[in-house]
C-alpha atoms as a PDB file:
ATOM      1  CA  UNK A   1     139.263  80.145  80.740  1.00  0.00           C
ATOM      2  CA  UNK A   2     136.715  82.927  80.958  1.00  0.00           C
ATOM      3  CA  UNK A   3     134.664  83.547  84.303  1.00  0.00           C
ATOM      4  CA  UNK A   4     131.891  81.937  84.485  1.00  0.00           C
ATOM      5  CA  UNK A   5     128.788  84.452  84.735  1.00  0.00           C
ATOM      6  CA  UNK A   6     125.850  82.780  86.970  1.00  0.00           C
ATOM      7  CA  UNK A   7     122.991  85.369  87.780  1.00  0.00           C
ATOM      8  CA  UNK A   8     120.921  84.340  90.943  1.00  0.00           C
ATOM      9  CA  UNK A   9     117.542  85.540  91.543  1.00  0.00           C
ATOM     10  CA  UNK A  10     117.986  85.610  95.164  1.00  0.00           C
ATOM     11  CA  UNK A  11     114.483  86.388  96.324  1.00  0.00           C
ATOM     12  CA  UNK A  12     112.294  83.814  94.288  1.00  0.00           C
ATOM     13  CA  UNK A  13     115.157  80.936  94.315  1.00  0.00           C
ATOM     14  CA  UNK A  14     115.170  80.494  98.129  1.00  0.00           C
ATOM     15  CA  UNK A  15     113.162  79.661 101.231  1.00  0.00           C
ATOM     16  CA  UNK A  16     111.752  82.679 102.697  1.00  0.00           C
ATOM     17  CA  UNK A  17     110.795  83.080 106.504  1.00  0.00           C
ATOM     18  CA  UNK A  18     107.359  84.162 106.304  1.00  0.00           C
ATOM     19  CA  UNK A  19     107.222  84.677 110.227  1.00  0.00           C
ATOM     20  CA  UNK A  20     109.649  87.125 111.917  1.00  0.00           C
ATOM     21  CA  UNK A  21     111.114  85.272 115.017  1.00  0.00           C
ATOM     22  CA  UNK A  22     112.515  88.015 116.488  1.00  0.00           C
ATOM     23  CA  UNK A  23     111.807  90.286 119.369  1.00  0.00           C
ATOM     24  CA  UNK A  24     113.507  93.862 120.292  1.00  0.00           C
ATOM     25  CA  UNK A  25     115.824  93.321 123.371  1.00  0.00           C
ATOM     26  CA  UNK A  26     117.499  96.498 123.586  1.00  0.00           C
ATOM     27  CA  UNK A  27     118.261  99.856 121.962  1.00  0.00           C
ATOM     28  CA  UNK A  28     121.360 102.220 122.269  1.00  0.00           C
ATOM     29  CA  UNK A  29     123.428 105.099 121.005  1.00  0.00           C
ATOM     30  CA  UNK A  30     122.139 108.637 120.032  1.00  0.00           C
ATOM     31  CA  UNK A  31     124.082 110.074 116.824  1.00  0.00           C
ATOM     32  CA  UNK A  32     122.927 112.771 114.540  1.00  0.00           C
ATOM     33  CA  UNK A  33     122.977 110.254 111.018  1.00  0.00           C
ATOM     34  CA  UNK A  34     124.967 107.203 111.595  1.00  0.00           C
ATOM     35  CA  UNK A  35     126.533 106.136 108.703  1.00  0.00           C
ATOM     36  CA  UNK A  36     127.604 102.409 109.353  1.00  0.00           C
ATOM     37  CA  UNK A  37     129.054  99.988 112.125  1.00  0.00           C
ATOM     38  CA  UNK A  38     130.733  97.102 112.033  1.00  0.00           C
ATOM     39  CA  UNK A  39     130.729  94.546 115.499  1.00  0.00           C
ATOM     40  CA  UNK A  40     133.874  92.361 116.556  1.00  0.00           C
ATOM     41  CA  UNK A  41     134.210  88.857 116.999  1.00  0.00           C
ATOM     42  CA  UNK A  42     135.398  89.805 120.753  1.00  0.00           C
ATOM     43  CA  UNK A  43     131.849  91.961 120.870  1.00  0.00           C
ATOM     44  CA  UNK A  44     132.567  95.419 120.146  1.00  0.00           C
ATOM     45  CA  UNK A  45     130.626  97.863 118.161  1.00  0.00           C
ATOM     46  CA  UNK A  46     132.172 100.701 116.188  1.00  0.00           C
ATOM     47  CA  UNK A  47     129.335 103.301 114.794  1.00  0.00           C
ATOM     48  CA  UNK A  48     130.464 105.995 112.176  1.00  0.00           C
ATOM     49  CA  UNK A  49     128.404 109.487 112.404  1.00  0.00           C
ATOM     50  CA  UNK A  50     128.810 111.449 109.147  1.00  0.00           C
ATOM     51  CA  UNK A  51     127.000 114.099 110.405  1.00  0.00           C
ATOM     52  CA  UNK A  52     128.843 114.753 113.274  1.00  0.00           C
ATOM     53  CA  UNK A  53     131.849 113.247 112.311  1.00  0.00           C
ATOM     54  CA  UNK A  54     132.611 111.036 115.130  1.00  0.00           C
ATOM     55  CA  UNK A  55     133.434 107.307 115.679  1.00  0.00           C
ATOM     56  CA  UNK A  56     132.402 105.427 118.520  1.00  0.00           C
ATOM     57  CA  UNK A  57     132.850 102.071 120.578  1.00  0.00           C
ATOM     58  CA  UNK A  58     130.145 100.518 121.813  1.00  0.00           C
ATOM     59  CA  UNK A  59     130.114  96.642 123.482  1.00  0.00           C
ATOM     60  CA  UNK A  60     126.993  94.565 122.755  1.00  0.00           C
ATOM     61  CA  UNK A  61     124.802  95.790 125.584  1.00  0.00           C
ATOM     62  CA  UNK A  62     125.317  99.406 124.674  1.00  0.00           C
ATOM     63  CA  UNK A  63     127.969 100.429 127.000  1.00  0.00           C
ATOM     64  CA  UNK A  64     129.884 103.425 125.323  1.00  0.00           C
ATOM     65  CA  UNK A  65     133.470 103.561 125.946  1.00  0.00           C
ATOM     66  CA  UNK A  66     135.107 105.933 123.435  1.00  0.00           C
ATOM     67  CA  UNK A  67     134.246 108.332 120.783  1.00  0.00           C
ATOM     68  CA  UNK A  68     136.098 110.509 118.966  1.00  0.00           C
ATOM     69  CA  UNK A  69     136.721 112.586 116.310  1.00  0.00           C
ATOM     70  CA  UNK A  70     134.968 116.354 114.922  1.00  0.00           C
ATOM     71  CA  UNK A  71     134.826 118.274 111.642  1.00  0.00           C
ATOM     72  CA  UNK A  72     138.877 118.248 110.274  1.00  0.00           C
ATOM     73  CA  UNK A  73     141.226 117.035 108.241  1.00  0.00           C
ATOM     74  CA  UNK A  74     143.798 116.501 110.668  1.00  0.00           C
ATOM     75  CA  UNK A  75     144.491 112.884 112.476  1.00  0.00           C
ATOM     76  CA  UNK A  76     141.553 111.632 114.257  1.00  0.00           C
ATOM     77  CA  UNK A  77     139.449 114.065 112.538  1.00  0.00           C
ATOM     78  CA  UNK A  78     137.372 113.387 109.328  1.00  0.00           C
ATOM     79  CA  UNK A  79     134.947 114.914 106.744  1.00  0.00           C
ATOM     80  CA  UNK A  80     132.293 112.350 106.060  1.00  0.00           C
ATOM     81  CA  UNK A  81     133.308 109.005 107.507  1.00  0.00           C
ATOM     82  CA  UNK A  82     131.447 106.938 105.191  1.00  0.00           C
ATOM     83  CA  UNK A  83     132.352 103.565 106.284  1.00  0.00           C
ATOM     84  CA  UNK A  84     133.768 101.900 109.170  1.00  0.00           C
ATOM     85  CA  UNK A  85     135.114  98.128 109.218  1.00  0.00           C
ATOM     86  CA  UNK A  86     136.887  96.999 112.207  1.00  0.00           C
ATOM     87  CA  UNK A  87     138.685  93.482 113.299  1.00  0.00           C
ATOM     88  CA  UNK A  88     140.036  92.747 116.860  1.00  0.00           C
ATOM     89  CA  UNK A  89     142.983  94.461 116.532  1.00  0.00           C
ATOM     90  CA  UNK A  90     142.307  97.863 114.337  1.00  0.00           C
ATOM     91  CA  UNK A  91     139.517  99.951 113.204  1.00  0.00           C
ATOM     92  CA  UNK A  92     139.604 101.851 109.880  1.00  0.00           C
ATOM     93  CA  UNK A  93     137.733 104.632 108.443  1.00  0.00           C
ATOM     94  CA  UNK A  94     136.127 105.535 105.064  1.00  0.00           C
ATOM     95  CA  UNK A  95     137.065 109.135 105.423  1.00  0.00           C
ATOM     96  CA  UNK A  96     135.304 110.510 102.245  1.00  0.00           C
ATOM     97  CA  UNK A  97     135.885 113.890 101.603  1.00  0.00           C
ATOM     98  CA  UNK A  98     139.306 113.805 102.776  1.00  0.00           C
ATOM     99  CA  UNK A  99     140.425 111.161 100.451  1.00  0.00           C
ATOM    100  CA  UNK A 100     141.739 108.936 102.898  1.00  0.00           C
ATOM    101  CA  UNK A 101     141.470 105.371 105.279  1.00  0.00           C
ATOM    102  CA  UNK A 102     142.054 106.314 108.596  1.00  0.00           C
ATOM    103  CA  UNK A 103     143.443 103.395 110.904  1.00  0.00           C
ATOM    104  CA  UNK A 104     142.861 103.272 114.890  1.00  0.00           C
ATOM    105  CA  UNK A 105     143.529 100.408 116.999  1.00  0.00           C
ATOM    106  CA  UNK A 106     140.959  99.080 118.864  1.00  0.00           C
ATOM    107  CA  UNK A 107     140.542 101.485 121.369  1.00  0.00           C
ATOM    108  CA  UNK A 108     140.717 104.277 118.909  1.00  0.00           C
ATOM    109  CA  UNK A 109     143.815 105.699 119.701  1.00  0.00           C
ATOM    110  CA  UNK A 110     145.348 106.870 116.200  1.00  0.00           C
ATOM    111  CA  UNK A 111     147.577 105.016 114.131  1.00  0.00           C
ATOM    112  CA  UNK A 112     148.031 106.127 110.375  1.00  0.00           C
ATOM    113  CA  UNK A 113     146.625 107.144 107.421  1.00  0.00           C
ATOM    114  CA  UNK A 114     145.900 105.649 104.249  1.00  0.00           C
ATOM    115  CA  UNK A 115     145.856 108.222 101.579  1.00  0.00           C
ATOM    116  CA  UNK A 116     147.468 109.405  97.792  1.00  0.00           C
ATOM    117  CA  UNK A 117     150.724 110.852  97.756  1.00  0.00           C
ATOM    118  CA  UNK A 118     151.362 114.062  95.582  1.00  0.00           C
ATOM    119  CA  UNK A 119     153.946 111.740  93.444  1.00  0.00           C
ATOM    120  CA  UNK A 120     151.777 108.481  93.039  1.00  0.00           C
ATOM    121  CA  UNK A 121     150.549 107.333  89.685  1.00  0.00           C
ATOM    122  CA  UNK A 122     147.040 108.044  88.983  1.00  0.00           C
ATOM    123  CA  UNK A 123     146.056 104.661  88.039  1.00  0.00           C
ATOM    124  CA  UNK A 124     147.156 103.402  91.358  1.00  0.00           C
ATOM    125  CA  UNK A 125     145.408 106.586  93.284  1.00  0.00           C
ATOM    126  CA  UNK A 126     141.991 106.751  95.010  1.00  0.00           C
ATOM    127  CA  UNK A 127     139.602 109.572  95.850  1.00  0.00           C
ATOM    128  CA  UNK A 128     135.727 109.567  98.024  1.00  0.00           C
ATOM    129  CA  UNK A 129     136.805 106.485  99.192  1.00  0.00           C
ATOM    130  CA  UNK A 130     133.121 104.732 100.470  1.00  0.00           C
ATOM    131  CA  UNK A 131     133.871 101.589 101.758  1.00  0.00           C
ATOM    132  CA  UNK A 132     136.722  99.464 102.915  1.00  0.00           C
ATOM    133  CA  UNK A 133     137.007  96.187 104.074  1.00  0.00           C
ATOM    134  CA  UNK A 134     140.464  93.643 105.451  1.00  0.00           C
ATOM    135  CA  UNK A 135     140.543  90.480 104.625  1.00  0.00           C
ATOM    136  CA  UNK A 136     141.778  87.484 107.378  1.00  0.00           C
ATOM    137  CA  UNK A 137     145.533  87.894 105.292  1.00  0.00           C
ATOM    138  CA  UNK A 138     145.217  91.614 106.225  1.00  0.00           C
ATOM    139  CA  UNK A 139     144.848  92.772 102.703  1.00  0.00           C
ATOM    140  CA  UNK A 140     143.280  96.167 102.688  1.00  0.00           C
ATOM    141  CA  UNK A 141     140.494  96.663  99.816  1.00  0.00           C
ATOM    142  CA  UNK A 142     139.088  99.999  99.366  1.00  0.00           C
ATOM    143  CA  UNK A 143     136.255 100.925  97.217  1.00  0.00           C
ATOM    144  CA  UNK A 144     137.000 103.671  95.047  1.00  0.00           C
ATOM    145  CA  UNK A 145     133.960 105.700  94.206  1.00  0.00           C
ATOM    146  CA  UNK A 146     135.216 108.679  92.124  1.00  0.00           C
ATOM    147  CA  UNK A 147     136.966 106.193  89.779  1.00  0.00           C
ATOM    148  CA  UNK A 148     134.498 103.405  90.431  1.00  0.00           C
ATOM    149  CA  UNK A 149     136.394 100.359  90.972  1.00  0.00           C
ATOM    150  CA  UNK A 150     138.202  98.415  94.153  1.00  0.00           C
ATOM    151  CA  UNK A 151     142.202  98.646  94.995  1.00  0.00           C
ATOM    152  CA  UNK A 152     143.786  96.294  96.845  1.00  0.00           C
ATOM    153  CA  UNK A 153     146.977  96.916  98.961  1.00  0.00           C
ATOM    154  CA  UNK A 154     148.685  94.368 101.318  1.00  0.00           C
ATOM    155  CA  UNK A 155     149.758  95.106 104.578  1.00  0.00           C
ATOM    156  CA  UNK A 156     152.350  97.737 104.281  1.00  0.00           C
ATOM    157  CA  UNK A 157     150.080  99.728 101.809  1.00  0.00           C
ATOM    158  CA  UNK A 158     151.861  98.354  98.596  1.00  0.00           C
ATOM    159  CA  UNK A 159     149.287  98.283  95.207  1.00  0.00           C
ATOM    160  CA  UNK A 160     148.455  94.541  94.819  1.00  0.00           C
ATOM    161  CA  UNK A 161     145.628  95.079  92.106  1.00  0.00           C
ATOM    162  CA  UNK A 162     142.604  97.040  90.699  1.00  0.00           C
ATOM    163  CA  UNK A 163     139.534  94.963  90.529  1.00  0.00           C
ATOM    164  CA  UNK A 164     136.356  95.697  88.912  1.00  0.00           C
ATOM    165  CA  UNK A 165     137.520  98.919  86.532  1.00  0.00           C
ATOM    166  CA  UNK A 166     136.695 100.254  83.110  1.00  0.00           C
ATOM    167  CA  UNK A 167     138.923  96.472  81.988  1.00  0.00           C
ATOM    168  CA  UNK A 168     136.616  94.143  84.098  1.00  0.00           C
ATOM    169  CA  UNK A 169     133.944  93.694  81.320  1.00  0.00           C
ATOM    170  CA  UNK A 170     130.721  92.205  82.437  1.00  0.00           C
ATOM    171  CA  UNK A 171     132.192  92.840  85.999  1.00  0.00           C
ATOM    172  CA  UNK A 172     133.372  96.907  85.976  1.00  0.00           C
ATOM    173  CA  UNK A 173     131.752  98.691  88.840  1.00  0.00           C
ATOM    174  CA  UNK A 174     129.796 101.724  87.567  1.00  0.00           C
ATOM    175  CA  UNK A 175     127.950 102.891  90.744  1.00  0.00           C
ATOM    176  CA  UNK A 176     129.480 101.396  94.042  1.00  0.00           C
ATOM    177  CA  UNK A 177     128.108 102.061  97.028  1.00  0.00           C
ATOM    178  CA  UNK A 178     129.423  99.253  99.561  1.00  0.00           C
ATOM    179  CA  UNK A 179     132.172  96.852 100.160  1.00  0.00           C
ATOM    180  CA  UNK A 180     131.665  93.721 101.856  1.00  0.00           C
ATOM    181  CA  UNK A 181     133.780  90.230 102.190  1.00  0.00           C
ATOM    182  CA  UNK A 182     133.035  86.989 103.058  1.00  0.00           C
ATOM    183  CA  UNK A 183     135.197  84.059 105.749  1.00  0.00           C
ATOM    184  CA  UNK A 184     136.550  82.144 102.097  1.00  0.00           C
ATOM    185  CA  UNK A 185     137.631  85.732 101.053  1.00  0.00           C
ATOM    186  CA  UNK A 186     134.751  86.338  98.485  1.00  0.00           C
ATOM    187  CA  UNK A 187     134.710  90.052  97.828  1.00  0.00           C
ATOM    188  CA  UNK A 188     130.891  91.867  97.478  1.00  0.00           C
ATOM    189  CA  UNK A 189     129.988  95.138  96.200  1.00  0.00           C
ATOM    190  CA  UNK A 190     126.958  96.697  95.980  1.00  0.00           C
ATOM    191  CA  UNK A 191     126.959  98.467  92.312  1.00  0.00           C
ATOM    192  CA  UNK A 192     123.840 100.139  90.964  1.00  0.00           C
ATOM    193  CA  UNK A 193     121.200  97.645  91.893  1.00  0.00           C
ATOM    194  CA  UNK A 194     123.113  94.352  91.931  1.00  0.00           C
ATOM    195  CA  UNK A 195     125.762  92.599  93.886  1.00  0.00           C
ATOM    196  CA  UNK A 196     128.649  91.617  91.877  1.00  0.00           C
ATOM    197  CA  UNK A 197     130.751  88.898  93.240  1.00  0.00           C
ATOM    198  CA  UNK A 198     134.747  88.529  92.878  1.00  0.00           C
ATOM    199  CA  UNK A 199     137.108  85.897  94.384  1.00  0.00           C
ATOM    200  CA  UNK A 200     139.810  86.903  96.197  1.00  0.00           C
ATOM    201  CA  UNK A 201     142.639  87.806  93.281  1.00  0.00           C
ATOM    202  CA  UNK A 202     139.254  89.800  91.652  1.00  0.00           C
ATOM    203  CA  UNK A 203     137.612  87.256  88.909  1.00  0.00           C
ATOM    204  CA  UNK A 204     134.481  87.851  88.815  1.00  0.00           C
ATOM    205  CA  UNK A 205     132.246  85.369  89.878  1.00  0.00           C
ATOM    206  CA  UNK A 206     128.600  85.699  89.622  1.00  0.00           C
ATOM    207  CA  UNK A 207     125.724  88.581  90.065  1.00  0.00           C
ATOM    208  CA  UNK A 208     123.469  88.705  92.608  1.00  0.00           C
ATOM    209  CA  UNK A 209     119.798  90.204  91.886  1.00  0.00           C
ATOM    210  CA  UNK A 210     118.046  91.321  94.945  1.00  0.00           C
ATOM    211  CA  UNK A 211     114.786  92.062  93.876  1.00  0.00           C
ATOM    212  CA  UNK A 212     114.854  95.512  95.652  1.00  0.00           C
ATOM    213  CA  UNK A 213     115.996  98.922  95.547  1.00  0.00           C
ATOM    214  CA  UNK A 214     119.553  98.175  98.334  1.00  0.00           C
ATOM    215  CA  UNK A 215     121.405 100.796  99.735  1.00  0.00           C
ATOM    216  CA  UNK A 216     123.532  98.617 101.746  1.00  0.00           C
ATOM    217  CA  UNK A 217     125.006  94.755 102.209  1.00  0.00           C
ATOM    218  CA  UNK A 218     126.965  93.734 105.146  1.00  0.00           C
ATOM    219  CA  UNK A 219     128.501  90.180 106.308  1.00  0.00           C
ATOM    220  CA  UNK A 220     128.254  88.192 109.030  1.00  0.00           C
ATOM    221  CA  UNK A 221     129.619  84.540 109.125  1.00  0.00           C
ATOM    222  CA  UNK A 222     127.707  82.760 106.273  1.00  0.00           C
ATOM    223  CA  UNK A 223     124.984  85.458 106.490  1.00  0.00           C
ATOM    224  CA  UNK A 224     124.693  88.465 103.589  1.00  0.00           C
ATOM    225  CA  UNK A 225     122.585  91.060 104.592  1.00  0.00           C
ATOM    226  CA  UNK A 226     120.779  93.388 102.370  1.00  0.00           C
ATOM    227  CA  UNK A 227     118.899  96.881 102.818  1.00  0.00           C
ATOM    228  CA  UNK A 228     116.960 100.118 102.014  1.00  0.00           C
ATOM    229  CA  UNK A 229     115.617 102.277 104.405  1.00  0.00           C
ATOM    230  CA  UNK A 230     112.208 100.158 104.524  1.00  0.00           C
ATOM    231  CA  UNK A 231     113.578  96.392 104.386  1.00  0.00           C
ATOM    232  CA  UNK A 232     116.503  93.779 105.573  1.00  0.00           C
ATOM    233  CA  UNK A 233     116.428  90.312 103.045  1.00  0.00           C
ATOM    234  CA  UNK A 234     119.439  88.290 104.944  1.00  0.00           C
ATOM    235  CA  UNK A 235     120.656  85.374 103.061  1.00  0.00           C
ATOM    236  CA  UNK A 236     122.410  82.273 105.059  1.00  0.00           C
ATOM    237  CA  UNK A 237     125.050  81.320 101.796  1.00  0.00           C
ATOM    238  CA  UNK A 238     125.445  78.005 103.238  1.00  0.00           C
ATOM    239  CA  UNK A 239     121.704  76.864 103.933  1.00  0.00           C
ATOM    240  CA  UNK A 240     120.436  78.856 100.639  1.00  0.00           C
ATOM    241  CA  UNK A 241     117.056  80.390 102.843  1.00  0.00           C
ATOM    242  CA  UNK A 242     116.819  83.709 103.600  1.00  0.00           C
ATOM    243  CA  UNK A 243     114.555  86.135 105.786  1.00  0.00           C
ATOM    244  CA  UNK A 244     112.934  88.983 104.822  1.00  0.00           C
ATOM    245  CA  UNK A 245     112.772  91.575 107.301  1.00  0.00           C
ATOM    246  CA  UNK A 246     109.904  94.658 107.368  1.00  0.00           C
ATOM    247  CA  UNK A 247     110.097  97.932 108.715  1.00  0.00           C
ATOM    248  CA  UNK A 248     106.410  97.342 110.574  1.00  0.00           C
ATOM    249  CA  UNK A 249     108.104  93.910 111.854  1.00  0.00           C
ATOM    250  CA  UNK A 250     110.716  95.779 113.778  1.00  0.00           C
ATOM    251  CA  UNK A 251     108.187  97.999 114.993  1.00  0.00           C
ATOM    252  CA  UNK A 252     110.146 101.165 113.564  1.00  0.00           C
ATOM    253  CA  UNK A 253     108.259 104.742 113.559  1.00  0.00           C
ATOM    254  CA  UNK A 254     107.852 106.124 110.021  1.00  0.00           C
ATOM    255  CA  UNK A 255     111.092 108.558 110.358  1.00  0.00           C
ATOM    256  CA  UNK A 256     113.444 106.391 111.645  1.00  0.00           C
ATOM    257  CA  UNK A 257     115.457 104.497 108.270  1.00  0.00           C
ATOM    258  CA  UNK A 258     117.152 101.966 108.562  1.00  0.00           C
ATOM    259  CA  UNK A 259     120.657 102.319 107.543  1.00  0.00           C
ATOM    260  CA  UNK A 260     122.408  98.613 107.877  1.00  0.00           C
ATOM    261  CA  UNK A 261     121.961  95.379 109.545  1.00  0.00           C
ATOM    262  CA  UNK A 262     124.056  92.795 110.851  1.00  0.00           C
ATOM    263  CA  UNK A 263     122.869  89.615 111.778  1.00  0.00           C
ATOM    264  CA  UNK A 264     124.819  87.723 115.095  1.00  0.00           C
ATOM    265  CA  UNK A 265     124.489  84.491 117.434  1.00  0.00           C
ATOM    266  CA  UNK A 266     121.059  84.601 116.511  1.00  0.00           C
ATOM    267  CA  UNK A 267     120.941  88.552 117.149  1.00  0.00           C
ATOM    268  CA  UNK A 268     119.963  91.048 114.055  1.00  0.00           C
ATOM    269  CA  UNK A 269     121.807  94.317 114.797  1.00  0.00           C
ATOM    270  CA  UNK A 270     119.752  97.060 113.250  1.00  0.00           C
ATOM    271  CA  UNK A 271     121.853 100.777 112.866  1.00  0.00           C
ATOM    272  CA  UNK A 272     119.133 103.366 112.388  1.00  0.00           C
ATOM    273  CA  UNK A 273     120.550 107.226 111.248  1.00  0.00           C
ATOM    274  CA  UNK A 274     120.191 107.800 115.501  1.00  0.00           C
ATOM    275  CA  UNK A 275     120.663 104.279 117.518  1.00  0.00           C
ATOM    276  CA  UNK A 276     121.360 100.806 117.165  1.00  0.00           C
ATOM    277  CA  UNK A 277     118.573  98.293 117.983  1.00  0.00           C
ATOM    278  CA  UNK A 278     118.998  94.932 118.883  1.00  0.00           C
ATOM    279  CA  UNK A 279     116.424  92.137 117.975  1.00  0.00           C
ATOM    280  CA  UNK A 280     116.940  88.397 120.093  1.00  0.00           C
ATOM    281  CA  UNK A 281     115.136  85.329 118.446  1.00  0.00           C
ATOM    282  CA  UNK A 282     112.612  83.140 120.083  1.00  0.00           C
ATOM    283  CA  UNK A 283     114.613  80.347 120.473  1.00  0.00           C
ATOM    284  CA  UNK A 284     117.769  81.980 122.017  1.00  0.00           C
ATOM    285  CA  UNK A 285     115.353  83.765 124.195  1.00  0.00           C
ATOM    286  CA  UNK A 286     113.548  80.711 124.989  1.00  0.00           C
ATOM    287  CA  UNK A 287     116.877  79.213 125.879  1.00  0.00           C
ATOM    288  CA  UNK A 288     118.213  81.000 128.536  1.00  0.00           C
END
């Protein structure tokens, strides 16, 4: 049977917010132009710097307990971490320019790399790697921007698949940008304007229009967050509303860009290219 091929108009379809119902609570971190973070079920933020090069661990109130890394190709170094996804357990690494995942456990102490070896078939090989995301089954899927298309490997780095290349049809990636996956194992990537949408053994699924010019999606629960520099739109999946978020709304000056978002027990976590800001709403304010 051939995949079915549903395009949603996300921002005229559902129930938008008009009001924001947020407040700013608390700002931290100070990197030169932080590339992306990802934040733990057990509350612990990991921020990539791809100017600098470093990674570090934040919790949720902005207490810093580790950073690491420098310019360098050697372990616990990288050139252009480009993405950072991390579970309670381990923390990997999008390390661009040097081909490469990088895997830390949670306190970022080293544990391997992820990278080609000199005698592995092309067709199973990756290079600029710029996102990477694990599934719950611990399925590693990397998104493959020289050769624009996703590999997935299980947990002891075997080749499970390719998903999205040149054989995909409607569903090839051209232009990916991010990686993103969902609780029910839905994988997301942000491809030249739209989101395309694959299930878990990478049928495609459905497109997603977003109405604006993204740079970024992220997930969160049921919650898909998308962004530019200007704008957040977050989508609940399971309530089909969304919110559309401003750059005057979160009171940002007009050099600070916002570079992802991650909405979180009724939290939005906004990374800017030098901190993280965090926004409470009303009603969890109101209830404490």
């Amino acid at each position: 049977m051939k995949n079915l091929l549903i395009i949603l108009v996300m921002l005229s379809g559902l129930r938008l917010n008009a009001q924001f119902p947020f407040t700013k609570t608390v700002s931290f971190g100070k990197f030169e132009n932080a590339s992306a973070f990802s934040i733990t079920d057990n509350g612990y933020v990991y921020v990539a710097d791809s100017y600098s090069n470093e990674i570090f661990k934040f919790d949720t109130l902005g207490t810093l307990f580790k950073f690491i890394g420098g310019y360098g190709w050697e372990d616990a170094q990288f050139d252009e971490p480009a993405d950072i996804y991390a579970n309670t357990l381990n923390v990997y690494v999008a390390d661009k320019n040097n081909n490469r995942i990088q895997i830390f456990d949670k306190d970022l102490n080293f544990l391997s790399g992820f990278k080609n070896q000199p005698n592995e078939e092309s067709d199973l090989g990756f290079a600029y790697p710029v996102s990477c995301v694990v599934s719950g089954q611990g399925d590693l899927f990397i998104l493959d921007s020289d050769n624009a298309r996703i590999l997935k490997y299980d947990l002891n780095g075997n080749f499970l698949q390719e998903i999205g290349g040149i054989d995909a049809g409607d569903f090839s990636v051209t232009q990916p940008e991010k990686l993103a996956i969902s609780a029910d194992g839905k994988i997301y990537v942000l491809d030249d304007g739209l989101i395309l949408v694959y299930d878990y053994y990478g049928n495609g699924l459905f497109k997603i229009k977003i109405g604006f010019n993204a740079t970024n999606i992220g997930m969160s629960g049921n919650s898909l967050s998308v962004n530019n520099e200007s704008q957040i739109t977050v989508f609940n999946l399971r309530e089909n509303s969304s919110l559309h978020i401003s750059k005057e709304q979160l009171g940002l000056s007009d050099n600070a860009n916002i570079v992802e978002a991650v909405p979180r027990n009724n939290k939005i976590y906004v990374l800017t290219e030098t901190e993280i800001i965090v926004y409470t709403s009303y009603e969890n304010q109101a209830g404490k």
